[in-house]
N, C-alpha and C. Protein backbone atom coordinates (compact mmCIF):
# COMPACT_ATOMS: atom_id res chain seq x y z
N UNK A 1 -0.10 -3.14 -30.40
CA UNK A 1 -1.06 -3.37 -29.34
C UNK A 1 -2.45 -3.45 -29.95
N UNK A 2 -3.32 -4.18 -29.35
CA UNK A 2 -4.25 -4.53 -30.00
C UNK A 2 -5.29 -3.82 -29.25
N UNK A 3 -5.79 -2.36 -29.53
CA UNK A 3 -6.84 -1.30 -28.92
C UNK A 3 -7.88 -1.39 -29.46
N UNK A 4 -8.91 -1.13 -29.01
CA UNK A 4 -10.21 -0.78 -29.35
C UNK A 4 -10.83 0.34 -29.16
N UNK A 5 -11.30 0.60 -29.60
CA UNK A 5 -11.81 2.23 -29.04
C UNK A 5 -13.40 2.25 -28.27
N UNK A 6 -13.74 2.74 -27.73
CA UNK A 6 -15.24 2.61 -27.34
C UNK A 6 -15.93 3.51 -28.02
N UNK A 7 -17.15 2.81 -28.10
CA UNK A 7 -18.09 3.45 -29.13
C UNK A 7 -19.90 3.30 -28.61
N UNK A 8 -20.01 2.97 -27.45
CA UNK A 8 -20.80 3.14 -26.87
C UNK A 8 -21.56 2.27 -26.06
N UNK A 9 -22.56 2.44 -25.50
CA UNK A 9 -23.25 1.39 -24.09
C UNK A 9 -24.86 1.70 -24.39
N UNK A 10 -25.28 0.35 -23.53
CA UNK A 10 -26.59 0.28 -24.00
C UNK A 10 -27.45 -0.33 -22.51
N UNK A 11 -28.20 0.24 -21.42
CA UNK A 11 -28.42 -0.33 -19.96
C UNK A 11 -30.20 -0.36 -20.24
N UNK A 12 -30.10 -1.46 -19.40
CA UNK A 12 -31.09 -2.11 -19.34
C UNK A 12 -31.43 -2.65 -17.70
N UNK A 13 -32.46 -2.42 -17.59
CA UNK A 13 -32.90 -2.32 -15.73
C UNK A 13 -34.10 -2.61 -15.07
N UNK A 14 -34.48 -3.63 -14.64
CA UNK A 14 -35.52 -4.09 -14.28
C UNK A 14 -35.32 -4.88 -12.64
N UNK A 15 -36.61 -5.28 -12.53
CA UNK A 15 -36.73 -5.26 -10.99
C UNK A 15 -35.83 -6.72 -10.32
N UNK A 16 -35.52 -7.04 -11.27
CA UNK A 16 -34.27 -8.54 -10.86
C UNK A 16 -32.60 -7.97 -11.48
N UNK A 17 -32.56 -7.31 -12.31
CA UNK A 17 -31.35 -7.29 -12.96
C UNK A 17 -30.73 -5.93 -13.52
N UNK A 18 -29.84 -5.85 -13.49
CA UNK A 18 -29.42 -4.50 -14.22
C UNK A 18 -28.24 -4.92 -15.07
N UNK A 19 -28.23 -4.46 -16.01
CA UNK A 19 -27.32 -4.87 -17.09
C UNK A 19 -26.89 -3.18 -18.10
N UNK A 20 -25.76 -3.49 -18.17
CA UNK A 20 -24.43 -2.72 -19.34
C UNK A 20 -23.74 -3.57 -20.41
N UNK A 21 -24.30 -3.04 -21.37
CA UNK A 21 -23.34 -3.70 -22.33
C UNK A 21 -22.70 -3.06 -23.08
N UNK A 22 -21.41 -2.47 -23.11
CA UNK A 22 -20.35 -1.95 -23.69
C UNK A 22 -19.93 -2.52 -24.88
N UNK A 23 -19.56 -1.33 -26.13
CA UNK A 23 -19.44 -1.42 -27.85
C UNK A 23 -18.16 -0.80 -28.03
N UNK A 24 -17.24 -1.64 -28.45
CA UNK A 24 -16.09 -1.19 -29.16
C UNK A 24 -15.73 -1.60 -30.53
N UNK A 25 -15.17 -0.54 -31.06
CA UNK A 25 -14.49 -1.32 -32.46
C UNK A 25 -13.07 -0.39 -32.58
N UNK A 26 -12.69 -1.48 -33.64
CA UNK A 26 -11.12 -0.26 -33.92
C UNK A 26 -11.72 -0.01 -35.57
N UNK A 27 -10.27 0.74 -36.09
CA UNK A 27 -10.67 1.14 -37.35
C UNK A 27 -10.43 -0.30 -38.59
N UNK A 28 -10.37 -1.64 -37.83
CA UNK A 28 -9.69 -2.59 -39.28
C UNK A 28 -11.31 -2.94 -38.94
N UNK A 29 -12.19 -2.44 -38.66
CA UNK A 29 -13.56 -3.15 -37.87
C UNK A 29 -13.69 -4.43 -36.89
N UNK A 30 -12.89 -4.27 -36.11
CA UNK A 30 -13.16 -5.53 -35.30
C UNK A 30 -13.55 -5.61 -34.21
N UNK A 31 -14.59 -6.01 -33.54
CA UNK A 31 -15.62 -5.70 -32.57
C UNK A 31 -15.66 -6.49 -31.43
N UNK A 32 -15.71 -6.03 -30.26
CA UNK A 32 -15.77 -6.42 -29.10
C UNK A 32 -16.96 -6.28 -28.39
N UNK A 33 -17.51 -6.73 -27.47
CA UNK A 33 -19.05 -6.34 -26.88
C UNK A 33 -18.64 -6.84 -25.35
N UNK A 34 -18.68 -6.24 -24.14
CA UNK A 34 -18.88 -6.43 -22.65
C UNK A 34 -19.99 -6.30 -21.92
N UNK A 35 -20.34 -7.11 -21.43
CA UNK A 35 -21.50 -7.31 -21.02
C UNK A 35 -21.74 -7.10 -19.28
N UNK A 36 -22.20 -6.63 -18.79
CA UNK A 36 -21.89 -6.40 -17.08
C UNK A 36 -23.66 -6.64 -16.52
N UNK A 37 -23.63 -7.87 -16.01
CA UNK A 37 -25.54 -8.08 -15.11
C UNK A 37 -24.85 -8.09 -13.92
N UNK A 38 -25.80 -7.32 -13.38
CA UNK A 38 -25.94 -6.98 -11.60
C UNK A 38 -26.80 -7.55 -10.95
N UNK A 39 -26.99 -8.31 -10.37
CA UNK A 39 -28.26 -9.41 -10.01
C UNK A 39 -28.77 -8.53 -8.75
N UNK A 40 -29.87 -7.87 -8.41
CA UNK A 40 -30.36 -7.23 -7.40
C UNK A 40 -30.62 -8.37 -5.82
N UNK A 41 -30.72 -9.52 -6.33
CA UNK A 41 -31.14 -10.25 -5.21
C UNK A 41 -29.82 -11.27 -4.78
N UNK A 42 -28.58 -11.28 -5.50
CA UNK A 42 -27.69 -12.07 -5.30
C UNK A 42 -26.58 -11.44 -5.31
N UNK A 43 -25.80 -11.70 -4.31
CA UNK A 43 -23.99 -11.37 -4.26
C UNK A 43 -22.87 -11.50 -4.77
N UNK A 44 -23.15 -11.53 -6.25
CA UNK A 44 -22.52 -11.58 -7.34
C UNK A 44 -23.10 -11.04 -9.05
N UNK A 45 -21.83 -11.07 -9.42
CA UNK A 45 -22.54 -10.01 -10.69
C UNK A 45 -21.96 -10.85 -11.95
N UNK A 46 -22.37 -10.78 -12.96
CA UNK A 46 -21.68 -11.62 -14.33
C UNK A 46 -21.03 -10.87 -15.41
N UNK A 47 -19.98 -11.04 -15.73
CA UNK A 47 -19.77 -10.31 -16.98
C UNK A 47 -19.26 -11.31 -18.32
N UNK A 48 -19.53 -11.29 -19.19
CA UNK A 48 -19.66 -11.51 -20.18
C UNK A 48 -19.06 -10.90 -21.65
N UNK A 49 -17.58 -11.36 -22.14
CA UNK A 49 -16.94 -10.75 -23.18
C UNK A 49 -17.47 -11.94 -24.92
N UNK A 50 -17.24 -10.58 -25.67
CA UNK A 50 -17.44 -11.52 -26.69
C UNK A 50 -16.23 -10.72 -27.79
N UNK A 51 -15.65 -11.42 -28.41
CA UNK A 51 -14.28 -10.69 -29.06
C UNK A 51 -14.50 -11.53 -30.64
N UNK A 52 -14.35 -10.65 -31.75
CA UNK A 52 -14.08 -10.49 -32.82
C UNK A 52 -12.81 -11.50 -33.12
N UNK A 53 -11.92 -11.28 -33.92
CA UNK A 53 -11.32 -12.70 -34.33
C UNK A 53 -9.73 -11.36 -34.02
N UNK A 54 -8.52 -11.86 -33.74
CA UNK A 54 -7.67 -11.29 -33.79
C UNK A 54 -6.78 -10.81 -34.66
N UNK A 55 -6.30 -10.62 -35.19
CA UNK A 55 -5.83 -9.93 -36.56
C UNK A 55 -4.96 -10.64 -37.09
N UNK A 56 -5.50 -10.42 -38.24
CA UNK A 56 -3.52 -11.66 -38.76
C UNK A 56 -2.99 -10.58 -39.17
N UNK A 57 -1.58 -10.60 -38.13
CA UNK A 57 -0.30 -9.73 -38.72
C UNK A 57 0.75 -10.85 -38.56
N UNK A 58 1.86 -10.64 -38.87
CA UNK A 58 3.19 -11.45 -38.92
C UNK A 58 3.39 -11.63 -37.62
N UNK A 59 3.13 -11.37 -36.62
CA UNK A 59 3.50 -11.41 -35.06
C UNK A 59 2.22 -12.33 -34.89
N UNK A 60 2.59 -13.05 -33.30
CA UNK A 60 1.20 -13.53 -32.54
C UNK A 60 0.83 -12.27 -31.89
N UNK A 61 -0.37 -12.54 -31.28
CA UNK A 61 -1.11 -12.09 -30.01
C UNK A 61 -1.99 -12.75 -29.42
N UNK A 62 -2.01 -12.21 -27.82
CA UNK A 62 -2.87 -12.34 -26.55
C UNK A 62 -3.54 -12.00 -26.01
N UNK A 63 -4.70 -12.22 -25.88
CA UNK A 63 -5.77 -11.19 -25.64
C UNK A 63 -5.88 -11.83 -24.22
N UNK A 64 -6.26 -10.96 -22.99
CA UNK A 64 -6.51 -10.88 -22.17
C UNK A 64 -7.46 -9.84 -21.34
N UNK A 65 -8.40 -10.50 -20.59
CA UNK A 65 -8.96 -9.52 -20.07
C UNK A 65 -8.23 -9.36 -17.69
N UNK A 66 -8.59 -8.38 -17.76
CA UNK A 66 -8.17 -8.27 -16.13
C UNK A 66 -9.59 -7.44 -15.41
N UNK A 67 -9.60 -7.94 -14.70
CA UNK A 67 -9.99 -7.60 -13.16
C UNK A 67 -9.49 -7.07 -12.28
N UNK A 68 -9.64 -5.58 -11.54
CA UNK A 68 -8.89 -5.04 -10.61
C UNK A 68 -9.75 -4.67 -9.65
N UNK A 69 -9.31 -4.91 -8.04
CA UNK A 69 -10.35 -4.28 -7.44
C UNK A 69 -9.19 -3.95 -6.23
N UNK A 70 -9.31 -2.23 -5.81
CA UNK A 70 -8.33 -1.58 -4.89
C UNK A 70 -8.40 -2.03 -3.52
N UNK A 71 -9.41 -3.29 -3.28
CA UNK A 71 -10.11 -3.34 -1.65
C UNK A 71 -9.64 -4.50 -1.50
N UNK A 72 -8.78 -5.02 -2.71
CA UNK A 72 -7.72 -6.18 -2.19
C UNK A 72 -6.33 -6.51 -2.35
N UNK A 73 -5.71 -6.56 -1.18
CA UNK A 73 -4.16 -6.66 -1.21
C UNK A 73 -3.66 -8.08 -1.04
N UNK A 74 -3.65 -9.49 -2.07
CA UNK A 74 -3.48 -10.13 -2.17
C UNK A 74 -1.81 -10.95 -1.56
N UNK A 75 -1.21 -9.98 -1.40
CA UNK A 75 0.26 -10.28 -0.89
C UNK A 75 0.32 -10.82 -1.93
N UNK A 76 0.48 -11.26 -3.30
CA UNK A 76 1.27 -12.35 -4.69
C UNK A 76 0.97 -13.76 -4.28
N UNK A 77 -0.51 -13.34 -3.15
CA UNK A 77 -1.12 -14.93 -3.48
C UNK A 77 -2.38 -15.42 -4.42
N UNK A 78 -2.16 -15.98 -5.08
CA UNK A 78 -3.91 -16.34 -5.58
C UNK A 78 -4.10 -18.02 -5.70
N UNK A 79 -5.30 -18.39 -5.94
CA UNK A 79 -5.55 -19.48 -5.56
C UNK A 79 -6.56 -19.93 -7.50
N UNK A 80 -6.11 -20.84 -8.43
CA UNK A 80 -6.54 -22.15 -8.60
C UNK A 80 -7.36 -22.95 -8.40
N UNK A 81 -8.21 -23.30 -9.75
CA UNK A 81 -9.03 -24.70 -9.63
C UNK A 81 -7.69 -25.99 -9.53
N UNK A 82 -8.02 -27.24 -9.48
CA UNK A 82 -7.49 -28.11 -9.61
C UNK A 82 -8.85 -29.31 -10.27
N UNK A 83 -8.87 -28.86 -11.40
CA UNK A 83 -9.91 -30.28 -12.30
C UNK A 83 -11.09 -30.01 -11.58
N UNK A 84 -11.62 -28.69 -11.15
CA UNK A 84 -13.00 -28.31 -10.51
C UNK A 84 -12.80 -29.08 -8.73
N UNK A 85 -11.68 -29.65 -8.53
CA UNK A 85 -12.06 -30.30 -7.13
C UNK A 85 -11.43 -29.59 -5.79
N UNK A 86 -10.65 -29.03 -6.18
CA UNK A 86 -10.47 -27.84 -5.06
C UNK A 86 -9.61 -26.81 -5.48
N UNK A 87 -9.13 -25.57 -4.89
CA UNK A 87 -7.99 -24.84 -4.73
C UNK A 87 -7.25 -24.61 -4.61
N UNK A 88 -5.83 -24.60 -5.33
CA UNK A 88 -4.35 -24.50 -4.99
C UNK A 88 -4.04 -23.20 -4.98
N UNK A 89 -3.33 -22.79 -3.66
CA UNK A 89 -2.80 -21.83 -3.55
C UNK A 89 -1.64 -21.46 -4.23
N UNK A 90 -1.38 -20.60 -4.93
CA UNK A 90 -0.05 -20.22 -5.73
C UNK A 90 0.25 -18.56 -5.49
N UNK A 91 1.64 -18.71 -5.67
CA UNK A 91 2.47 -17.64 -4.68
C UNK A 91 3.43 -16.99 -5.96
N UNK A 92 3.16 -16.28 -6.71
CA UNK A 92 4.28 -15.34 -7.58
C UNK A 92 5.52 -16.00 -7.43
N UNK A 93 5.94 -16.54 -8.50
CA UNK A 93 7.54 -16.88 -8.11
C UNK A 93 8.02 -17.61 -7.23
N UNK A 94 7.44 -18.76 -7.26
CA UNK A 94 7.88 -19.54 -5.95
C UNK A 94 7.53 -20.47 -6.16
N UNK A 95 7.73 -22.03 -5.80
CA UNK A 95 7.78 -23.20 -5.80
C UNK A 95 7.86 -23.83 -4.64
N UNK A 96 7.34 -24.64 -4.08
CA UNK A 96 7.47 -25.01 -2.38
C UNK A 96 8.48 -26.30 -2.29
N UNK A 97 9.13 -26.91 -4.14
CA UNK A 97 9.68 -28.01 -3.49
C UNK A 97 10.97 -27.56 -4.62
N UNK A 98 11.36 -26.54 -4.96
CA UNK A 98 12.87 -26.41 -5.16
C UNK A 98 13.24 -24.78 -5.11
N UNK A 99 14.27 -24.01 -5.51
CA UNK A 99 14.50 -23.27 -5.51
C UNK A 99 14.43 -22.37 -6.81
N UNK A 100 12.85 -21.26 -6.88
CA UNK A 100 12.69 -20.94 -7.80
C UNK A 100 13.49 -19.66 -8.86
N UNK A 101 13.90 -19.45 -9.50
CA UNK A 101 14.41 -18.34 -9.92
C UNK A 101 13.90 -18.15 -11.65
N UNK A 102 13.60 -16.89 -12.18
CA UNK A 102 13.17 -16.46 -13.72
C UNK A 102 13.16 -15.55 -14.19
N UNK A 103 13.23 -15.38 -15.30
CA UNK A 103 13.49 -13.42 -15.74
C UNK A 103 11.96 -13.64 -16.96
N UNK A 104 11.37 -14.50 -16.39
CA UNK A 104 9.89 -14.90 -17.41
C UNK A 104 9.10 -14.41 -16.57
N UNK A 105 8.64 -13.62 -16.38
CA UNK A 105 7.44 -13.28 -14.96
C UNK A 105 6.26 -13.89 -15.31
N UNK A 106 5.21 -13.30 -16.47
CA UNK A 106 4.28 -13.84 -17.07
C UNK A 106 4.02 -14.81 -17.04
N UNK A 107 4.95 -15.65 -17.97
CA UNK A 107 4.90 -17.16 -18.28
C UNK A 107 4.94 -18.24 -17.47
N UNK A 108 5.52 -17.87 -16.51
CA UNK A 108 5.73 -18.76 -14.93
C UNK A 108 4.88 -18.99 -14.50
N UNK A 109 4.29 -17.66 -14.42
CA UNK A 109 2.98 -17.62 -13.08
C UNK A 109 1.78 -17.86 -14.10
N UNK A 110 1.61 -18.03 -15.22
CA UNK A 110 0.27 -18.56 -15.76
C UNK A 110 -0.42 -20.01 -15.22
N UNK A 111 -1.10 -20.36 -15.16
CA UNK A 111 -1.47 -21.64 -14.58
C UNK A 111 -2.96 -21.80 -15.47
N UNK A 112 -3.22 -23.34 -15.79
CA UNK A 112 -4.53 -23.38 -16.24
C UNK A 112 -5.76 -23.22 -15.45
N UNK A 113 -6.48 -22.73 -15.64
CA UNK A 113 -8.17 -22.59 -14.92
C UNK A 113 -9.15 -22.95 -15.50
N UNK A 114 -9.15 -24.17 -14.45
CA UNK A 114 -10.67 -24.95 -15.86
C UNK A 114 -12.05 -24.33 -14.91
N UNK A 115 -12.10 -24.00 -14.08
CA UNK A 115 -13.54 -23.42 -13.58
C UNK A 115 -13.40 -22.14 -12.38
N UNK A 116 -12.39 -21.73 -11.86
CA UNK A 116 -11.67 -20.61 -10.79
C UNK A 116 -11.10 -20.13 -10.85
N UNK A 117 -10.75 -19.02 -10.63
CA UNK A 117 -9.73 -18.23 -9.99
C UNK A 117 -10.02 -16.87 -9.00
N UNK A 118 -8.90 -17.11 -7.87
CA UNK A 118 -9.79 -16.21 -6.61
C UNK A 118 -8.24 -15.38 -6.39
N UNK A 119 -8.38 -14.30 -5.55
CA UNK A 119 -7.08 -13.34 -4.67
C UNK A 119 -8.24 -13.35 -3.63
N UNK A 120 -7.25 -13.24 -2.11
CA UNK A 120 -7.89 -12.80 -1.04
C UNK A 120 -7.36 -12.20 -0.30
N UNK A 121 -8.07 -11.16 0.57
CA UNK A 121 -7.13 -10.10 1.25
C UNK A 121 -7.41 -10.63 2.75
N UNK A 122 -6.09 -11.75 3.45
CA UNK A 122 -6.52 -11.88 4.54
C UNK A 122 -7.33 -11.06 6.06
N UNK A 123 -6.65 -9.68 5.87
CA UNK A 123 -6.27 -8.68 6.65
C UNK A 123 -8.24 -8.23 6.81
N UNK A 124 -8.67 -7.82 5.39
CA UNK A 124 -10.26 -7.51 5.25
C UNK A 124 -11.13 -8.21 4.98
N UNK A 125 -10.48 -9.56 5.11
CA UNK A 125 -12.01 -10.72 4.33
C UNK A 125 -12.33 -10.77 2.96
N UNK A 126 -12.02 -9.81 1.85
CA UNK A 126 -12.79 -9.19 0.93
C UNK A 126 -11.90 -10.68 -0.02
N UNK A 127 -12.57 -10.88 -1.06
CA UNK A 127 -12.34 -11.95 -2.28
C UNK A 127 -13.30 -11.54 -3.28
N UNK A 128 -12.10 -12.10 -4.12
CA UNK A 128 -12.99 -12.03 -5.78
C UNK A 128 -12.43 -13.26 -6.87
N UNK A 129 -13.18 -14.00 -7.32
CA UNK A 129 -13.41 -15.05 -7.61
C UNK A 129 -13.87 -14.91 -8.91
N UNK A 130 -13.18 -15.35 -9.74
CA UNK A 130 -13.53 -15.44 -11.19
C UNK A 130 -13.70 -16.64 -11.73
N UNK A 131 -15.01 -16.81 -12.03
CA UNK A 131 -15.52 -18.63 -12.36
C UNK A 131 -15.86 -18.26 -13.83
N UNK A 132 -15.21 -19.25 -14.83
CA UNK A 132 -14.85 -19.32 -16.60
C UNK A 132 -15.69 -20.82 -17.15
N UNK A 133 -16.30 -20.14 -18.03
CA UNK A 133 -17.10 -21.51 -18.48
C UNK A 133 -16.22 -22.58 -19.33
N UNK A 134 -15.02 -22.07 -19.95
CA UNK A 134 -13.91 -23.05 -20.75
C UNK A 134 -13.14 -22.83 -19.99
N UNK A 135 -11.91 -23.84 -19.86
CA UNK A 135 -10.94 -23.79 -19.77
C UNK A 135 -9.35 -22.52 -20.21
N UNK A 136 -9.19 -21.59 -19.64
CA UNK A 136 -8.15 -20.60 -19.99
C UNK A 136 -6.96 -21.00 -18.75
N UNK A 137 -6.20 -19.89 -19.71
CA UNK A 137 -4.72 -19.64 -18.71
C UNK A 137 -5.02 -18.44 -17.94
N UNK A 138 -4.78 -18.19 -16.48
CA UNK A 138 -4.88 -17.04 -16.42
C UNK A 138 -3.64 -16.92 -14.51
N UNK A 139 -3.78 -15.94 -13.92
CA UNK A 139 -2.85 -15.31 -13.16
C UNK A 139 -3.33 -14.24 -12.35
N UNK A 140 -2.59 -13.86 -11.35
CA UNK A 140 -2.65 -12.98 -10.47
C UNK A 140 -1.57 -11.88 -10.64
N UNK A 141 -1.17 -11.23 -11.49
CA UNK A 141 0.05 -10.84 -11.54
C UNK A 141 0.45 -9.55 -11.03
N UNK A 142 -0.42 -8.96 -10.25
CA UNK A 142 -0.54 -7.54 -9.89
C UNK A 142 -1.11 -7.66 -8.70
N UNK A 143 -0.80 -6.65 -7.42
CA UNK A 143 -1.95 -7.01 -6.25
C UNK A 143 -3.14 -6.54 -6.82
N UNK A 144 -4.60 -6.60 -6.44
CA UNK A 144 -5.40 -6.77 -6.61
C UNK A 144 -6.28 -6.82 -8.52
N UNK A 145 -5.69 -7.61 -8.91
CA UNK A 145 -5.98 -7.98 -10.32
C UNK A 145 -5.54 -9.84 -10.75
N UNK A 146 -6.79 -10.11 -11.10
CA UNK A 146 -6.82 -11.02 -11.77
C UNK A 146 -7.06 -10.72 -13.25
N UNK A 147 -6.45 -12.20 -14.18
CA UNK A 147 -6.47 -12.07 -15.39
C UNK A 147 -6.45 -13.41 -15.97
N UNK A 148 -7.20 -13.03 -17.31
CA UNK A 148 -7.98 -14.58 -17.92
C UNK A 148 -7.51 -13.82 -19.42
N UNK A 149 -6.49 -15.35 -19.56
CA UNK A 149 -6.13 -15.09 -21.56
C UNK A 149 -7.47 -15.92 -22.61
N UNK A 150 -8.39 -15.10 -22.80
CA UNK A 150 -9.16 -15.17 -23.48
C UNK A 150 -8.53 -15.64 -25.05
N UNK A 151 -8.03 -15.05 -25.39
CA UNK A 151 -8.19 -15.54 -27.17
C UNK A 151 -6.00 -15.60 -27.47
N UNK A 152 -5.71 -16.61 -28.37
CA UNK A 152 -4.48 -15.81 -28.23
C UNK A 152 -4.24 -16.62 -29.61
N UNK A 153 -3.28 -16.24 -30.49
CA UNK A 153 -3.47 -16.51 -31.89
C UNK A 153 -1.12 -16.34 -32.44
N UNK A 154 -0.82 -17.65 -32.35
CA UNK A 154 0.88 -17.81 -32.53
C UNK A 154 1.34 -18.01 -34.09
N UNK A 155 1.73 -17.68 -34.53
CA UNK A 155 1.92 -17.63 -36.25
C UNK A 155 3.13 -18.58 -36.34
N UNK A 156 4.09 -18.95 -35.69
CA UNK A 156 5.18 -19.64 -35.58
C UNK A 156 5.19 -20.72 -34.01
N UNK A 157 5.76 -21.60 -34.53
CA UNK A 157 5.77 -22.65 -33.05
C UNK A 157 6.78 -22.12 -32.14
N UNK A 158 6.48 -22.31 -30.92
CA UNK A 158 7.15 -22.24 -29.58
C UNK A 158 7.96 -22.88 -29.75
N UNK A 159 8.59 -23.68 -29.60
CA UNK A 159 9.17 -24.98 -29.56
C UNK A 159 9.23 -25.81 -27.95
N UNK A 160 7.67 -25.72 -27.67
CA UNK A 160 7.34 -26.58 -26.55
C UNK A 160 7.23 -28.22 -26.77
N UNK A 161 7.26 -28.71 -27.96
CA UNK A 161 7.36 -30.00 -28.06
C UNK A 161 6.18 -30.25 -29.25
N UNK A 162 5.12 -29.59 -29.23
CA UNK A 162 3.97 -29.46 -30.63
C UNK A 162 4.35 -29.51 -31.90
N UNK A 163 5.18 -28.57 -32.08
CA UNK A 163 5.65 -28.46 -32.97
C UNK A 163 4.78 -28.18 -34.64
N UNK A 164 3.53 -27.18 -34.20
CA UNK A 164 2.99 -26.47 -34.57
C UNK A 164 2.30 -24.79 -33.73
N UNK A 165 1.80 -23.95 -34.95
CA UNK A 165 1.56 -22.93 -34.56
C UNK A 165 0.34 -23.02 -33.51
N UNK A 166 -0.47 -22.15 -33.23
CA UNK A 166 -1.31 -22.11 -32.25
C UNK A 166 -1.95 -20.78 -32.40
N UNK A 167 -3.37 -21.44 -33.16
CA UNK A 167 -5.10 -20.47 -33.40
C UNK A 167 -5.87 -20.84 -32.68
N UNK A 168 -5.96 -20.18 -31.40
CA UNK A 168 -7.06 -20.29 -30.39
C UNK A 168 -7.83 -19.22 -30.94
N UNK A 169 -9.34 -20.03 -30.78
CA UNK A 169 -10.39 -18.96 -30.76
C UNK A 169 -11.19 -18.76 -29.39
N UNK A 170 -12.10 -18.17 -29.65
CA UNK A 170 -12.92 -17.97 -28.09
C UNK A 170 -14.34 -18.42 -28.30
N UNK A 171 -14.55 -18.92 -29.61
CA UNK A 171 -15.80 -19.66 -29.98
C UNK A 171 -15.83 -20.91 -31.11
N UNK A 172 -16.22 -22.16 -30.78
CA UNK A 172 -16.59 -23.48 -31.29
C UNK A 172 -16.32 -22.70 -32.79
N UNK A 173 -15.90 -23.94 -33.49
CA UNK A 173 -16.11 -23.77 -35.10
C UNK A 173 -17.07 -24.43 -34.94
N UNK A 174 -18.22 -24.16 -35.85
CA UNK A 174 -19.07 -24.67 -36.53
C UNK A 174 -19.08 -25.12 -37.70
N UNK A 175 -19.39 -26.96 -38.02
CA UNK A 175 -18.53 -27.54 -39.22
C UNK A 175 -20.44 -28.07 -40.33
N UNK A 176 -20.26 -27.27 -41.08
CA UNK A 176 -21.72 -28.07 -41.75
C UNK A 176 -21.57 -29.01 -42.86
């Protein structure tokens, strides 16, 4: 498992903004930074991850971050960009035009998100909406938690048809 330990925070607070930015490292040194602005005049808040490179061991990994909030009971619905032009509703395990069945839970329900992803709790109104400046995979896979696969790094091919490995990073190479 790929842990970090926390190692400390740094707040900053002024008459438009309030901001946290959270410091982790593990012991191979590899550093993470979270960033949390609270906008005093607007109904939404930003957060901001920045992740170190993932480790080369003989295995892949997936880095993911989640979102949980207890004030929403999503029923195993969440909703999808579609190419920034609207919202598709998607339902845990289910398919509306055949008969779905899987022992893949994860992998099913991932879907791409090029600019959204929302849960809503019909019952209280309450929503939370996670808008991504790149393109990720991400899911609803828990009631009230969303999740965005930030970085994910495959040492061997899937055999999805590529037929190569797969080094995602979470930042542009820069080529000089």
């Amino acid at each position: 498992m790929y842990k970090r330990q926390f190692q400390g925070c740094a707040i900053y607070e002024s008459t438009i903004i309030n901001q946290i930015t959270f410091y982790y490292y593990n012991a191979q040194n590899e550093t993470a930074r979270l960033v949390f602005r609270g906008y005093k005049t607007r109904p939404f808040s930003e957060w901001t991850l920045k992740l170190g490179s993932i480790p080369l061991t003989t295995q892949g990994k997936e880095v993911v971050i989640q979102f949980y909030t207890p004030e929403i009971s999503n029923n195993r619905t969440f909703y999808t960009d579609s190419n920034g032009l609207e919202m598709q509703k998607r339902i845990l395990d289910h398919r509306d035009t055949w008969n779905f069945t899987t022992i893949l839970n994860v992998t099913q329900n991932y879907y791409p998100i090029n600019s959204a992803i929302a849960i809503k709790d019909v019952a209280n109104g309450n929503q939370l909406t996670l808008m991504n400046t790149r393109s990720q995979g991400g899911s609803a896979l828990a009631e009230g938690t969303v999740e965005l696969m930030h970085q994910r790094r495959l040492f061997f091919d899937d055999w999805r048809g590529v037929g190569l490995s797969l080094i995602h990073i979470s930042e542009p190479t820069r080529r000089s």
